[in-house]
Each structure stands twice: as C-alpha cells, then as structure tokens.
Protein backbone atom coordinates (compact mmCIF):
# COMPACT_ATOMS: atom_id res chain seq x y z
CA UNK A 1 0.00 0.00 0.00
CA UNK A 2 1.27 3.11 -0.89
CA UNK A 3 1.38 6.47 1.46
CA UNK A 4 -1.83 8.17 1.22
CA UNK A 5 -3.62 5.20 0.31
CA UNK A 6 -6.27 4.07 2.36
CA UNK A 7 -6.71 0.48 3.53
CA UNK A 8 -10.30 -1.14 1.82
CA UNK A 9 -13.09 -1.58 4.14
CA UNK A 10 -13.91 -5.07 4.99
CA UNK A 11 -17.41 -4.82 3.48
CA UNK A 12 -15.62 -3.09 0.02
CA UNK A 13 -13.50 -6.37 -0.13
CA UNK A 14 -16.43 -8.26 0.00
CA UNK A 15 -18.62 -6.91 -2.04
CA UNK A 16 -15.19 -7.06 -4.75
CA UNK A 17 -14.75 -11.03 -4.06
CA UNK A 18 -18.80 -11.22 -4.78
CA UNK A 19 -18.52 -9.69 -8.02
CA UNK A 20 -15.13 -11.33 -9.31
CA UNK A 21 -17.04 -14.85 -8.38
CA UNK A 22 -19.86 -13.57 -10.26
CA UNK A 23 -18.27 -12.79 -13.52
CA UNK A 24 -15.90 -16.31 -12.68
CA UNK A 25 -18.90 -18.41 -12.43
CA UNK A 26 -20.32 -16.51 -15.76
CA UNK A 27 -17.14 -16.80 -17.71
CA UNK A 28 -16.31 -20.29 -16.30
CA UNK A 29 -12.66 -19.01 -16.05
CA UNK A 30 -10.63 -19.15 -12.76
CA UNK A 31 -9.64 -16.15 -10.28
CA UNK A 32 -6.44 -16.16 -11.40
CA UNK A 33 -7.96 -14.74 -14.73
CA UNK A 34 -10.32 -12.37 -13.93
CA UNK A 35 -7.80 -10.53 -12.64
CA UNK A 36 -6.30 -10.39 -16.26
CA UNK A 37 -9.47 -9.06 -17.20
CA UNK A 38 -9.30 -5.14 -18.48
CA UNK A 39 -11.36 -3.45 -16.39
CA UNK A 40 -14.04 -2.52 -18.93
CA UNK A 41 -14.40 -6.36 -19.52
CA UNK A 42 -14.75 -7.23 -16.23
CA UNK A 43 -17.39 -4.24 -15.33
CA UNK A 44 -19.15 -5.43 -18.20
CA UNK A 45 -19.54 -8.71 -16.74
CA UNK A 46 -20.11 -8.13 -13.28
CA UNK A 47 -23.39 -5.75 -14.87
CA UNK A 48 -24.58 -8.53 -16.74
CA UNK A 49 -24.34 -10.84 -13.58
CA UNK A 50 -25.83 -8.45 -10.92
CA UNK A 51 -28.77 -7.81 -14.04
CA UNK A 52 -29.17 -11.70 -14.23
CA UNK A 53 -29.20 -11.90 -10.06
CA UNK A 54 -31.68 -9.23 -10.14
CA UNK A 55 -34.05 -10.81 -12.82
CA UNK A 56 -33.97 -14.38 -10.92
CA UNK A 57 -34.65 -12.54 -7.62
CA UNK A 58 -37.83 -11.31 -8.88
CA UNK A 59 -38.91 -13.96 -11.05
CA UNK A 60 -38.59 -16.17 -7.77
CA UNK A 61 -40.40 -13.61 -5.89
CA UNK A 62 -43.46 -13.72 -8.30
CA UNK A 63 -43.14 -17.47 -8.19
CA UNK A 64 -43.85 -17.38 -4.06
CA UNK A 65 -46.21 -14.99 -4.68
CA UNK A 66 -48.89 -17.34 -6.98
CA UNK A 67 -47.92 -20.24 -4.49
C-alpha cells in the first residue's frame, strides 16, 4: 500500500470477491484470470451478472407470490 492510500473496508472487499465470483462463475474461467481481465471487460460482466441476479430474484419472488 502506498502512502496516502487508504486500507479497503472489509465490506468493500467483499462486495469485490462477490462480483469477481460472479463474472468467474459466468465466464467459467478461474480467479487467477479475472484478474487479467481489463477493467471494462470485467465491469461489463459483473453488470450482466448483478442484471441476471436481479431478474432471478424477482422472477422467484413472483413465483412465491402465486404459491
């Protein structure tokens, strides 16, 4: 860490490692590899996976709902 640099918050961190196994189990490629990633690639991804969370979330929701 460099001077001036604050230290991530524990939640920050986690919410990182949630999105980087997002787009890993998306891509099917290892950790190791999404952090090869540019980070317009990888920002695309993580969108599309939080989108895809998002749209199971409520289709499961409406699902509870009729039952």
């Amino acid at each position: 860490m460099e001077e001036g640099e604050e230290e991530p918050k524990k939640n920050e961190a986690h919410i990182w490692l949630s999105f980087i196994d997002m787009v890993s189990d998306i891509t099917k490629i290892s950790w190791d590899k999404i952090w090869d990633l540019g980070i317009i690639e990888f920002l695309n991804y993580a969108a599309y996976a939080k989108e895809k969370f998002n749209r199971q979330k409520e289709q499961i929701k409406r699902w509870k709902a009729k039952n």
